[in-house]
N, C-alpha and C. Protein backbone atom coordinates (compact mmCIF):
# COMPACT_ATOMS: atom_id res chain seq x y z
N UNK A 1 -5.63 -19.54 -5.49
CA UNK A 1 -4.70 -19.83 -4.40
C UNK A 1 -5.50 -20.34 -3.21
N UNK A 2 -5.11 -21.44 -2.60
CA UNK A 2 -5.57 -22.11 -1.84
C UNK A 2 -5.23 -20.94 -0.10
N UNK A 3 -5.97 -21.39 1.07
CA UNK A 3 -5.12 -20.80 2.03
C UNK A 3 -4.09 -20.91 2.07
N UNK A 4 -3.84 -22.52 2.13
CA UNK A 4 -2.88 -23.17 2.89
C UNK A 4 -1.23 -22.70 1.77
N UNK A 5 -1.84 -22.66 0.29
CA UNK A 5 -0.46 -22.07 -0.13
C UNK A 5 -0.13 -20.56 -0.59
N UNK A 6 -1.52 -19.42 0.47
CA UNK A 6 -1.03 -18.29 0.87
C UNK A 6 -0.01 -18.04 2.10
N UNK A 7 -0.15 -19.25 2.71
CA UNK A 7 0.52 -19.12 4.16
C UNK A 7 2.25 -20.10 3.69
N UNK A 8 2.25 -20.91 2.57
CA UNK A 8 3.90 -21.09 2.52
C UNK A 8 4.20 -20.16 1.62
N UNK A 9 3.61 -19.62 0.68
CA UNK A 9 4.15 -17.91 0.05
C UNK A 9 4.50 -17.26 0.84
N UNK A 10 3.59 -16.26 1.67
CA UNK A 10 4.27 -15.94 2.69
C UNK A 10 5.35 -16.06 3.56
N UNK A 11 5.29 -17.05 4.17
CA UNK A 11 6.21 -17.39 5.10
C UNK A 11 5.40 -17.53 6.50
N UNK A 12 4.15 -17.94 6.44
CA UNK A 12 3.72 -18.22 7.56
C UNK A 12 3.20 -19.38 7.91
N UNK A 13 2.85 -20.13 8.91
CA UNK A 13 2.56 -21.57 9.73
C UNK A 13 1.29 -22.05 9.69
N UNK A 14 0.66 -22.39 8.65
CA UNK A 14 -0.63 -22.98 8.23
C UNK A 14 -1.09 -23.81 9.48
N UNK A 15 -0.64 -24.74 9.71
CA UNK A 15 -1.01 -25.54 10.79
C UNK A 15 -0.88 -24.75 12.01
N UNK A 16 -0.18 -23.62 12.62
CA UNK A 16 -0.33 -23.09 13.59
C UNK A 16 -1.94 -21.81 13.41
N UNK A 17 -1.94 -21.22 12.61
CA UNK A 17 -3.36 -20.58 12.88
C UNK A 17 -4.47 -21.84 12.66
N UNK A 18 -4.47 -22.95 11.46
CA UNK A 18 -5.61 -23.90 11.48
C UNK A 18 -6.08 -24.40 12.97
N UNK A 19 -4.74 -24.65 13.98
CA UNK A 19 -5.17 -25.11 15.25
C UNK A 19 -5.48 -24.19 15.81
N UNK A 20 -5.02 -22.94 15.97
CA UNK A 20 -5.87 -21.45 16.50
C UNK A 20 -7.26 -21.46 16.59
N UNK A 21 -7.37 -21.52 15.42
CA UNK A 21 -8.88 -21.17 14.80
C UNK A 21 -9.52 -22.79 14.48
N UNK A 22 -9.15 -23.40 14.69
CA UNK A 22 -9.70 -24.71 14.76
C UNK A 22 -10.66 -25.04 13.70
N UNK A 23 -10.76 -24.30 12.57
CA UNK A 23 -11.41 -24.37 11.28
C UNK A 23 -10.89 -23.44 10.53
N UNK A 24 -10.94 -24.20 8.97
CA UNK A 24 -10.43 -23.36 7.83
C UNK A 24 -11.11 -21.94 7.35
N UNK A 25 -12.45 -22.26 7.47
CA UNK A 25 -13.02 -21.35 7.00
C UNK A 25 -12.78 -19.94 8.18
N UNK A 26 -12.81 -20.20 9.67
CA UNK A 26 -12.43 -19.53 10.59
C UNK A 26 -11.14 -18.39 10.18
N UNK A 27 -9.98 -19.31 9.49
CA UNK A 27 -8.64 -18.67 9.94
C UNK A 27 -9.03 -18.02 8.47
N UNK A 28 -9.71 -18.40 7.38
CA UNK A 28 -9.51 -17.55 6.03
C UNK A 28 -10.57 -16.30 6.46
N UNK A 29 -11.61 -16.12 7.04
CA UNK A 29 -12.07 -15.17 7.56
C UNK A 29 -11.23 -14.17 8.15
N UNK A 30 -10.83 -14.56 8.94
CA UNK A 30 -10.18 -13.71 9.81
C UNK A 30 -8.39 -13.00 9.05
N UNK A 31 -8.24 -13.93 7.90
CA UNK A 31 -7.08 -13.58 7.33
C UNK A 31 -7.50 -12.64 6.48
N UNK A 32 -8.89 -12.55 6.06
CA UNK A 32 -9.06 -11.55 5.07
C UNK A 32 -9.03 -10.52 5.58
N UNK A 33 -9.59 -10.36 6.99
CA UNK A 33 -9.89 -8.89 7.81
C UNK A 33 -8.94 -8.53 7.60
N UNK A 34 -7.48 -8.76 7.68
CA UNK A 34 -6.21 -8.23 7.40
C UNK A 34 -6.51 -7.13 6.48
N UNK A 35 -7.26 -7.14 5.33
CA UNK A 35 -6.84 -6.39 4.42
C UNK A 35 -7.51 -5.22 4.69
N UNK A 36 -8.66 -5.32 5.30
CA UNK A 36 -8.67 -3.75 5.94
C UNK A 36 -8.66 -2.85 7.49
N UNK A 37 -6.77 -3.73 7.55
CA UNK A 37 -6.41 -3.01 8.85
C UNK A 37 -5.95 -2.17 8.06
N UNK A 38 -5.22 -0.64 8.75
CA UNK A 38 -4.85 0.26 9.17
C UNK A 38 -3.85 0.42 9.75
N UNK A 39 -3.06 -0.58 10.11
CA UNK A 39 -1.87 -0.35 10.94
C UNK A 39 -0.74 0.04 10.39
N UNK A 40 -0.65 -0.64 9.27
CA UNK A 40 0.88 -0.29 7.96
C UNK A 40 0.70 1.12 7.69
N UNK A 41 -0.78 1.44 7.24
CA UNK A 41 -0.81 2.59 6.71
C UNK A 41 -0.27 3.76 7.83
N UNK A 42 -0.35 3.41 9.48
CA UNK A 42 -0.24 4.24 10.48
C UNK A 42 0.89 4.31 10.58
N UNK A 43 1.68 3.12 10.47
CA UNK A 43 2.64 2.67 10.78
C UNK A 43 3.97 3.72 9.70
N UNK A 44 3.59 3.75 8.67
CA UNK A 44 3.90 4.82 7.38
C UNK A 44 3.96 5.50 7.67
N UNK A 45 2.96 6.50 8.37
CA UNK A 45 2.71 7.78 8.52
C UNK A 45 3.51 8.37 9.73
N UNK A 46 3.86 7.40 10.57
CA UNK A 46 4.04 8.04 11.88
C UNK A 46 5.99 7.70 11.46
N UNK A 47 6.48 6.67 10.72
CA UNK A 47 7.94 6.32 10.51
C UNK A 47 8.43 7.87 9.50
N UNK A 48 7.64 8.43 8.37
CA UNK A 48 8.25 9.60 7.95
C UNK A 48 8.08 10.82 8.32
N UNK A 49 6.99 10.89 9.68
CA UNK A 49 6.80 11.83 10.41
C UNK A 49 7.74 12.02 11.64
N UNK A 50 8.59 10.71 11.69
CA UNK A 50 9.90 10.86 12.86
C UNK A 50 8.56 10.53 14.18
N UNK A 51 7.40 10.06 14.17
CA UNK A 51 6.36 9.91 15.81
C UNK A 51 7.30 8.47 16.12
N UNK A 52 8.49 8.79 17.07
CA UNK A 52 8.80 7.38 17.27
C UNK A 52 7.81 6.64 18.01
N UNK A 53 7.67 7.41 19.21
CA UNK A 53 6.12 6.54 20.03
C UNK A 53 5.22 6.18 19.04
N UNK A 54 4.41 7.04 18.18
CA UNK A 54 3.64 6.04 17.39
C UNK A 54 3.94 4.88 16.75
N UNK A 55 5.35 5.00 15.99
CA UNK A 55 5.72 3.96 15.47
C UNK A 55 5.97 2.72 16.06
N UNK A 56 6.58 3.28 17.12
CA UNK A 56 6.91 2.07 17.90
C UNK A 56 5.17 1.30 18.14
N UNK A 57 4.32 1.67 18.49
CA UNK A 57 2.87 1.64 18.90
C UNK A 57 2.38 1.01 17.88
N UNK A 58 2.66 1.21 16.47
CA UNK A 58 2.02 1.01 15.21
C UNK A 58 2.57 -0.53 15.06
N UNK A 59 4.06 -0.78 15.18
CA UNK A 59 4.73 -1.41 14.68
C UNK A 59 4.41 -2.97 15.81
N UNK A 60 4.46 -2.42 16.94
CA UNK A 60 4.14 -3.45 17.82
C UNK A 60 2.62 -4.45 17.77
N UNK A 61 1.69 -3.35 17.27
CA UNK A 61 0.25 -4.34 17.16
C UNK A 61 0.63 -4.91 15.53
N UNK A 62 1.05 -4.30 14.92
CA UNK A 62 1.19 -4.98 13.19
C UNK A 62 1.71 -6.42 14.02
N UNK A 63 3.08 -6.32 14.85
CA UNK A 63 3.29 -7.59 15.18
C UNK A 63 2.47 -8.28 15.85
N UNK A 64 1.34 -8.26 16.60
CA UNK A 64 0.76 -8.84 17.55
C UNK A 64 -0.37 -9.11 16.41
N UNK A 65 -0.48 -8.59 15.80
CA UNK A 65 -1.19 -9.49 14.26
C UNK A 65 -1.07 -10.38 13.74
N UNK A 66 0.22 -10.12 13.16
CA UNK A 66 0.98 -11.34 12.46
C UNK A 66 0.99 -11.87 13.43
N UNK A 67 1.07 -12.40 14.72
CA UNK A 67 1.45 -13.46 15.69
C UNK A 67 0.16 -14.24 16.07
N UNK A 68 -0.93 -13.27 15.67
CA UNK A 68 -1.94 -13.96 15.86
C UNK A 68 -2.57 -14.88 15.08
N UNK A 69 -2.28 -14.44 13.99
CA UNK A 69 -2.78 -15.10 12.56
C UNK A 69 -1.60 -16.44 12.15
N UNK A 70 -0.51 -15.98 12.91
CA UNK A 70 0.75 -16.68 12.28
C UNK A 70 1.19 -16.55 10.94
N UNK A 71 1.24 -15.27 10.67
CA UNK A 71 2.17 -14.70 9.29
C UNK A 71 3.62 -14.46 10.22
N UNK A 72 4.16 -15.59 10.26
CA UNK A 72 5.48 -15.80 10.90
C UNK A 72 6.29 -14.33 10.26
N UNK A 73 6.57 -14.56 8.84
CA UNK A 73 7.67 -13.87 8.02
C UNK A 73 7.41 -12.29 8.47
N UNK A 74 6.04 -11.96 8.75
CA UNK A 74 6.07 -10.65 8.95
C UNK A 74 5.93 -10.21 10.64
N UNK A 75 5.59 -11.51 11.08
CA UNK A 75 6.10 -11.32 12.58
C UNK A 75 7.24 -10.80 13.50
N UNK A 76 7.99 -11.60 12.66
CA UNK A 76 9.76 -11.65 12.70
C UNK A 76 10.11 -10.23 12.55
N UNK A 77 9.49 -9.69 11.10
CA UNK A 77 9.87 -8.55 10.63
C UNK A 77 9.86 -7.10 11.65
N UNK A 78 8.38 -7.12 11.77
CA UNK A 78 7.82 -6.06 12.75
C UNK A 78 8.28 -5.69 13.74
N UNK A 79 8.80 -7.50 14.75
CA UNK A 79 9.51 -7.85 15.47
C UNK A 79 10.90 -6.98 15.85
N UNK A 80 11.44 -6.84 15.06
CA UNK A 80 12.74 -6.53 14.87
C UNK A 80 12.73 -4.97 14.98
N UNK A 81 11.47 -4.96 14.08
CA UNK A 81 11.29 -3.13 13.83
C UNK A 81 11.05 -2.67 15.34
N UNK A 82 10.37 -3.04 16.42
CA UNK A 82 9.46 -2.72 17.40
C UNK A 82 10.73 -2.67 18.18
N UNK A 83 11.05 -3.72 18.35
CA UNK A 83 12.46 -3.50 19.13
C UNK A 83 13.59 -2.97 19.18
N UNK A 84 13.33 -2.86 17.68
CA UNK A 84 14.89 -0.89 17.28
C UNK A 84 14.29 0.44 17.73
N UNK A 85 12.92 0.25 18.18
CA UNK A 85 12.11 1.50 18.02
C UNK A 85 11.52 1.48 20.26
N UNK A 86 12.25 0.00 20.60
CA UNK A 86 11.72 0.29 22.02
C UNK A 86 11.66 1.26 22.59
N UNK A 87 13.19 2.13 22.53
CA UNK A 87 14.03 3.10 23.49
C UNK A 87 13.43 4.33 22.97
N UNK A 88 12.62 4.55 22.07
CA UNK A 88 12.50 6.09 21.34
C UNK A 88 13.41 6.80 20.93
N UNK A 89 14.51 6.20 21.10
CA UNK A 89 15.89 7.28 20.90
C UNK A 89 16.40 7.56 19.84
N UNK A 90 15.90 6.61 18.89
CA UNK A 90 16.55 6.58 17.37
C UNK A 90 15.61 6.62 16.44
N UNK A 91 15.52 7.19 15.20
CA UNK A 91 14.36 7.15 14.39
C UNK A 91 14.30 5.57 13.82
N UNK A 92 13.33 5.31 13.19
CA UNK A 92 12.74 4.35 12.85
C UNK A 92 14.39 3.59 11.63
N UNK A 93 14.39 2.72 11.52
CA UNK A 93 16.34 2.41 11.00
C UNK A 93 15.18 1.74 9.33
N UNK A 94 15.97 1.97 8.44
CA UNK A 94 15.16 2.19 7.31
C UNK A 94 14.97 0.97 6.79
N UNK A 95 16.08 -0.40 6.99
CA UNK A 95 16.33 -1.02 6.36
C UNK A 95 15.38 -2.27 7.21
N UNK A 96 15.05 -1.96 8.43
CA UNK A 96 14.08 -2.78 9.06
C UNK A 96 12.71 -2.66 8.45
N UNK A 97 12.61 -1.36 8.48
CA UNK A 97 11.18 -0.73 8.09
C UNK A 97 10.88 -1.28 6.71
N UNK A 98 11.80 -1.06 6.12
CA UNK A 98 11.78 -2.18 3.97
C UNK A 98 11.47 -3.46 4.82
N UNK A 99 11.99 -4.03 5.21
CA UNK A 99 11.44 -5.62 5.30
C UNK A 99 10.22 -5.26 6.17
N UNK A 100 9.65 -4.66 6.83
CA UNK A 100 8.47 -4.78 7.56
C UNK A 100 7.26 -4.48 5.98
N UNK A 101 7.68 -3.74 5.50
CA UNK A 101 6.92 -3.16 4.20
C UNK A 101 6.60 -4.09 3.07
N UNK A 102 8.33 -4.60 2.89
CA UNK A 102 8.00 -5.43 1.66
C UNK A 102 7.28 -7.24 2.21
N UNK A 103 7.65 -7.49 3.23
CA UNK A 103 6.36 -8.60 3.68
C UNK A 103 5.29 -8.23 4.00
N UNK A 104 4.77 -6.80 4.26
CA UNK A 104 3.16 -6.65 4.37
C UNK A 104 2.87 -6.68 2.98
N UNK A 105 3.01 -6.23 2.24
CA UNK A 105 2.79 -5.77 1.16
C UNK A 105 2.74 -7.13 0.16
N UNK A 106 3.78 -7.88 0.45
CA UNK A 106 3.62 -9.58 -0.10
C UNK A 106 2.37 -10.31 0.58
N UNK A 107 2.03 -9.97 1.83
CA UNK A 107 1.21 -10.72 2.67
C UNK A 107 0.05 -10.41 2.36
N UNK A 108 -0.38 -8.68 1.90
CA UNK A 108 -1.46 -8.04 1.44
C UNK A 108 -1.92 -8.68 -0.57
N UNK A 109 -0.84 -8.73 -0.79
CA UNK A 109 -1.06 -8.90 -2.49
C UNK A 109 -1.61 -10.54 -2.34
N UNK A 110 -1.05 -11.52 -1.47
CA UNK A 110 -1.00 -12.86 -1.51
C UNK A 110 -2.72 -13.22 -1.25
N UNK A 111 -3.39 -12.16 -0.34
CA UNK A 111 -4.58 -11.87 0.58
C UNK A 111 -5.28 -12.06 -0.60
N UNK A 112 -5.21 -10.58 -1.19
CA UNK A 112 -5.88 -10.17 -2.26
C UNK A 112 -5.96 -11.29 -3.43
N UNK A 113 -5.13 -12.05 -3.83
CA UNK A 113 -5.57 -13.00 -4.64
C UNK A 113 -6.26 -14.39 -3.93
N UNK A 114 -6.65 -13.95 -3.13
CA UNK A 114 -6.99 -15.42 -2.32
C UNK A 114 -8.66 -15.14 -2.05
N UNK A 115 -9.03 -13.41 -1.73
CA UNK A 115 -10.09 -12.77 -1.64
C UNK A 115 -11.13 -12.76 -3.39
């Protein structure tokens, strides 16, 4: 798998991290680091532990990840999650949290064959 067709699997903007990072080899570096963040896994821990602050905390840098890298699809996702989770008032809503999961988890497997 090439980068460029880990990033339309995904659902993310090839040409927006290539101009980021202004080299290929740059943005595939830095896409691999992905695979050993920590944030999903925190992000897990703190959504069935009811830590809304963490989650919310967890959920917000996962997005500021994806935004950096431009994994659009899981941007969006996180996105959505971070912002059900602004107010602290409500536990983590489950059906956001599946799509935050099942695009890391696509984004992680897509990694892994590219690594």
């Amino acid at each position: 798998m090439t980068l460029q067709e880990l990033y339309e699997k995904t659902g993310g903007d090839y040409e927006s991290a290539l101009g980021r990072f202004r080299d290929e080899t740059r943005v595939r570096r830095f896409a691999l680091m992905f695979l050993q963040d920590e944030t999903m896994a925190q992000l897990k821990q703190a959504v069935a532990c009811d830590d809304r602050e963490r989650a919310f905390h967890m959920a917000h840098t996962l997005k500021g990840l994806a935004l950096n890298m431009s994994f659009d699809r899981l941007a969006a996702s996180s996105s959505a999650l971070t912002e059900q989770l602004r107010s602290g008032d409500a536990p983590a809503d489950e059906a956001l949290y599946a799509a935050v999961a099942a695009d890391h988890g696509a984004l992680v497997e897509a990694l892994e064959q590219l690594a």
